[in-house]
Protein backbone atom coordinates (compact mmCIF):
# COMPACT_ATOMS: atom_id res chain seq x y z
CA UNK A 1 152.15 184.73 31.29
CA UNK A 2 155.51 183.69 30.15
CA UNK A 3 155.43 180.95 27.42
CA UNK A 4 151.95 180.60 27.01
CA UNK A 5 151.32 178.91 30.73
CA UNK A 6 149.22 180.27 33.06
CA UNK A 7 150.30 182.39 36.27
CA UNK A 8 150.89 179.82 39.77
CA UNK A 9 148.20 179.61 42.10
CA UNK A 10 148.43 182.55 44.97
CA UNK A 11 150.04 180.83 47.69
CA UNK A 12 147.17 181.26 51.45
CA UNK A 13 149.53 181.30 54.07
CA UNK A 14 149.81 178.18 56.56
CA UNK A 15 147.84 178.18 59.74
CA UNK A 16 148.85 175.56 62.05
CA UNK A 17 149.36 171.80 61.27
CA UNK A 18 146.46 170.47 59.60
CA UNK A 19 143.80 168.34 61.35
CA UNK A 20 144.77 164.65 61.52
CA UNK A 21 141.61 162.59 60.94
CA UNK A 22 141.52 160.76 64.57
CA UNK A 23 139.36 157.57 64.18
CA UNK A 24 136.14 157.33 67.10
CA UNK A 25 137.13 154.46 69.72
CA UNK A 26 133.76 153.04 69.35
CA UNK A 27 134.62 152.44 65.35
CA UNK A 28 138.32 150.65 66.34
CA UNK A 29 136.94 148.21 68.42
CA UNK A 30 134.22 147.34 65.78
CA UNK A 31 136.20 145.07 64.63
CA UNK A 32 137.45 143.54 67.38
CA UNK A 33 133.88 142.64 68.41
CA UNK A 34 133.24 140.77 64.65
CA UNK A 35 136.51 138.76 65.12
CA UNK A 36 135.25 137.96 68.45
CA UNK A 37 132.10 136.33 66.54
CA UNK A 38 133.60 134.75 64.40
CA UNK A 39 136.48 133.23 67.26
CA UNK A 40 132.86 132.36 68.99
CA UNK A 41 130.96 130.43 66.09
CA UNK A 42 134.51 128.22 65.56
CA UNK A 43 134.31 127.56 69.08
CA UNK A 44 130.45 126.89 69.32
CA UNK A 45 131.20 124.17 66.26
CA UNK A 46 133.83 122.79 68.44
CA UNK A 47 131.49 122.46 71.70
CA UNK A 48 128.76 120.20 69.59
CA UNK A 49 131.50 117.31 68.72
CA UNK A 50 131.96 116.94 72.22
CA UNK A 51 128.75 115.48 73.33
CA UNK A 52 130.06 112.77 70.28
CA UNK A 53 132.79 111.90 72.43
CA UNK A 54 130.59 111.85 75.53
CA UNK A 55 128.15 109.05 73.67
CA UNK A 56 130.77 107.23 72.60
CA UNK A 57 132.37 107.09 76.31
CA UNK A 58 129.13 106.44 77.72
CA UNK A 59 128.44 103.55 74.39
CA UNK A 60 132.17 102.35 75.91
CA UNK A 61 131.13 102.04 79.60
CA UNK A 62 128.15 99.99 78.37
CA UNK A 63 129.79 97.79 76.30
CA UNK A 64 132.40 96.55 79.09
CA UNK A 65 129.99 96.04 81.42
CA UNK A 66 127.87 93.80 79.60
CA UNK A 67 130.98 92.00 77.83
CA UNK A 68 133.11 91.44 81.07
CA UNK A 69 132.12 89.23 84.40
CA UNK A 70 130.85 91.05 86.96
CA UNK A 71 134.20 91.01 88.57
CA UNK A 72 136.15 91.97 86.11
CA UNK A 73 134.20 95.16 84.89
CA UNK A 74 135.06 97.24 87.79
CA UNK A 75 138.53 98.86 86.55
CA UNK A 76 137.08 99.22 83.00
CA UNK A 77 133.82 100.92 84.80
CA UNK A 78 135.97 103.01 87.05
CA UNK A 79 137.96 104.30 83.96
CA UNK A 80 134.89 104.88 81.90
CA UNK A 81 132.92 107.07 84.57
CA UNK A 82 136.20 109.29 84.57
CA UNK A 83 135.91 109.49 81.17
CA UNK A 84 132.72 110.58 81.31
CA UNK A 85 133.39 112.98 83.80
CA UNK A 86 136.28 114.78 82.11
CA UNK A 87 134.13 114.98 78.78
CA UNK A 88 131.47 116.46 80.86
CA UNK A 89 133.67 119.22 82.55
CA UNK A 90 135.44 119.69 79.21
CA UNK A 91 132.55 120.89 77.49
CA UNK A 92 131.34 122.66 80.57
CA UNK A 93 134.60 124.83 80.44
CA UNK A 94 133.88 125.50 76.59
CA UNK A 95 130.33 126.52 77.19
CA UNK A 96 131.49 128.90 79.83
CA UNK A 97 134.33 130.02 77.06
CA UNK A 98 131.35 130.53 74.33
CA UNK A 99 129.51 132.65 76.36
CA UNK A 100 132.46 134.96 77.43
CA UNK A 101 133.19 135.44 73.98
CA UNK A 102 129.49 136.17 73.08
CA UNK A 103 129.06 138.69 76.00
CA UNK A 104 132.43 140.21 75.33
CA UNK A 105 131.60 140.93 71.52
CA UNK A 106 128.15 142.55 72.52
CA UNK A 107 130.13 144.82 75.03
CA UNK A 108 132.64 145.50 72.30
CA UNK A 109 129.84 146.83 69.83
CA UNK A 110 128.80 148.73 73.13
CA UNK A 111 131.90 149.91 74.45
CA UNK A 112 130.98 148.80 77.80
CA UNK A 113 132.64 146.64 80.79
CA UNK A 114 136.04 146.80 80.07
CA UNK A 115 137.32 143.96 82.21
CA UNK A 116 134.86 141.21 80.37
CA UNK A 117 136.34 142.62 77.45
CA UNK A 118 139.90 142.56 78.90
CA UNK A 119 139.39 138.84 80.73
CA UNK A 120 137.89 137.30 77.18
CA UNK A 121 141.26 138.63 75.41
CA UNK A 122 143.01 136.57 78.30
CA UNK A 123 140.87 133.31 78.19
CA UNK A 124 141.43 133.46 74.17
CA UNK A 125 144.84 133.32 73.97
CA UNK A 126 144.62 129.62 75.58
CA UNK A 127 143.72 128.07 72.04
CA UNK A 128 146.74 128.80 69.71
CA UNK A 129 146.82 130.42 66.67
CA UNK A 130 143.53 131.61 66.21
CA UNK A 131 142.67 132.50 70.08
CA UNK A 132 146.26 133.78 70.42
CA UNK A 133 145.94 136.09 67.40
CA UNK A 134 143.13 137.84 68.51
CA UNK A 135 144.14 137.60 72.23
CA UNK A 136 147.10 140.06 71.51
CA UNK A 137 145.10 141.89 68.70
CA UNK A 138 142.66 142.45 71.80
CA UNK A 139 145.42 143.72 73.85
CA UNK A 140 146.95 146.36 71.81
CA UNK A 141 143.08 148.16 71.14
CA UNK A 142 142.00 147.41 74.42
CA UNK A 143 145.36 148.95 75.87
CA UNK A 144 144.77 152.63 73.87
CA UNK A 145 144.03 155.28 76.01
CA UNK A 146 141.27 156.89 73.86
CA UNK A 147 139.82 153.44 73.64
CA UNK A 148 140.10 153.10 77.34
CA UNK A 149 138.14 156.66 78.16
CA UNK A 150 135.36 155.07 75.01
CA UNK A 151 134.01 151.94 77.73
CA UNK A 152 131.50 153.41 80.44
């Protein structure tokens, strides 16, 4: 005891690296699967203004008919149904989106069906920034190896 301190520790000899804590799969794509809810209720919000645009092009078609002779209403009625045709198949498409998104965050807190997992992180990245963010965040987990060998 030299100057009043105590002796060092005894020094236990080394035995290998030590264990590197190695996260579970299941917990890395947790949350992955919240974004993914999140992405879905912004997109659900966006789906239930589009039946306003759909009244309002049906409201439109209405109008000109009534307002215009008989004649003349045809181009304006021509233009209107397509209208009301695109509105209908827009909102079709994000329905379709919704649900992919909804399915592929329950198979994420599963770990199951990879490819549903892997085609929502493709249809995602066509809205930009949000979809696109977690479109390549989806790519890099969904690309690990461990994660990979996780989905049954």
């Amino acid at each position: 005891m030299a100057y009043g301190y105590p002796p060092p520790p005894p020094q236990f000899p080394q035995q290998g690296l030590p264990h590197v804590f190695q996260p579970n799969p299941a917990d890395t794509v947790r949350p992955l699967a919240i974004a993914y809810i999140v992405y879905a209720i912004f997109v659900g919000i966006a789906a239930l203004f589009v039946p306003v645009y759909f009244a309002i092009a049906v409201a439109a078609v209405a109008s000109a008919s009534q307002d215009m002779p008989s004649g003349d209403a045809g181009p304006m009625m021509a233009f209107g149904g397509a209208m009301i045709v695109i509105i209908a198949l827009i909102e079709l498409v994000i329905l379709v989106k919704l649900t992919l998104l909804v399915l592929a965050a329950r198979n994420l807190f599963r770990t199951k069906n990879y490819g549903l997992c892997f085609a929502a992180a493709i249809v995602s990245c066509l809205n930009i920034p949000l979809g696109l963010g977690l479109g390549i965040w989806s790519f890099f987990v969904l690309s690990r190896p461990e994660v990979k060998a996780a989905f049954t």
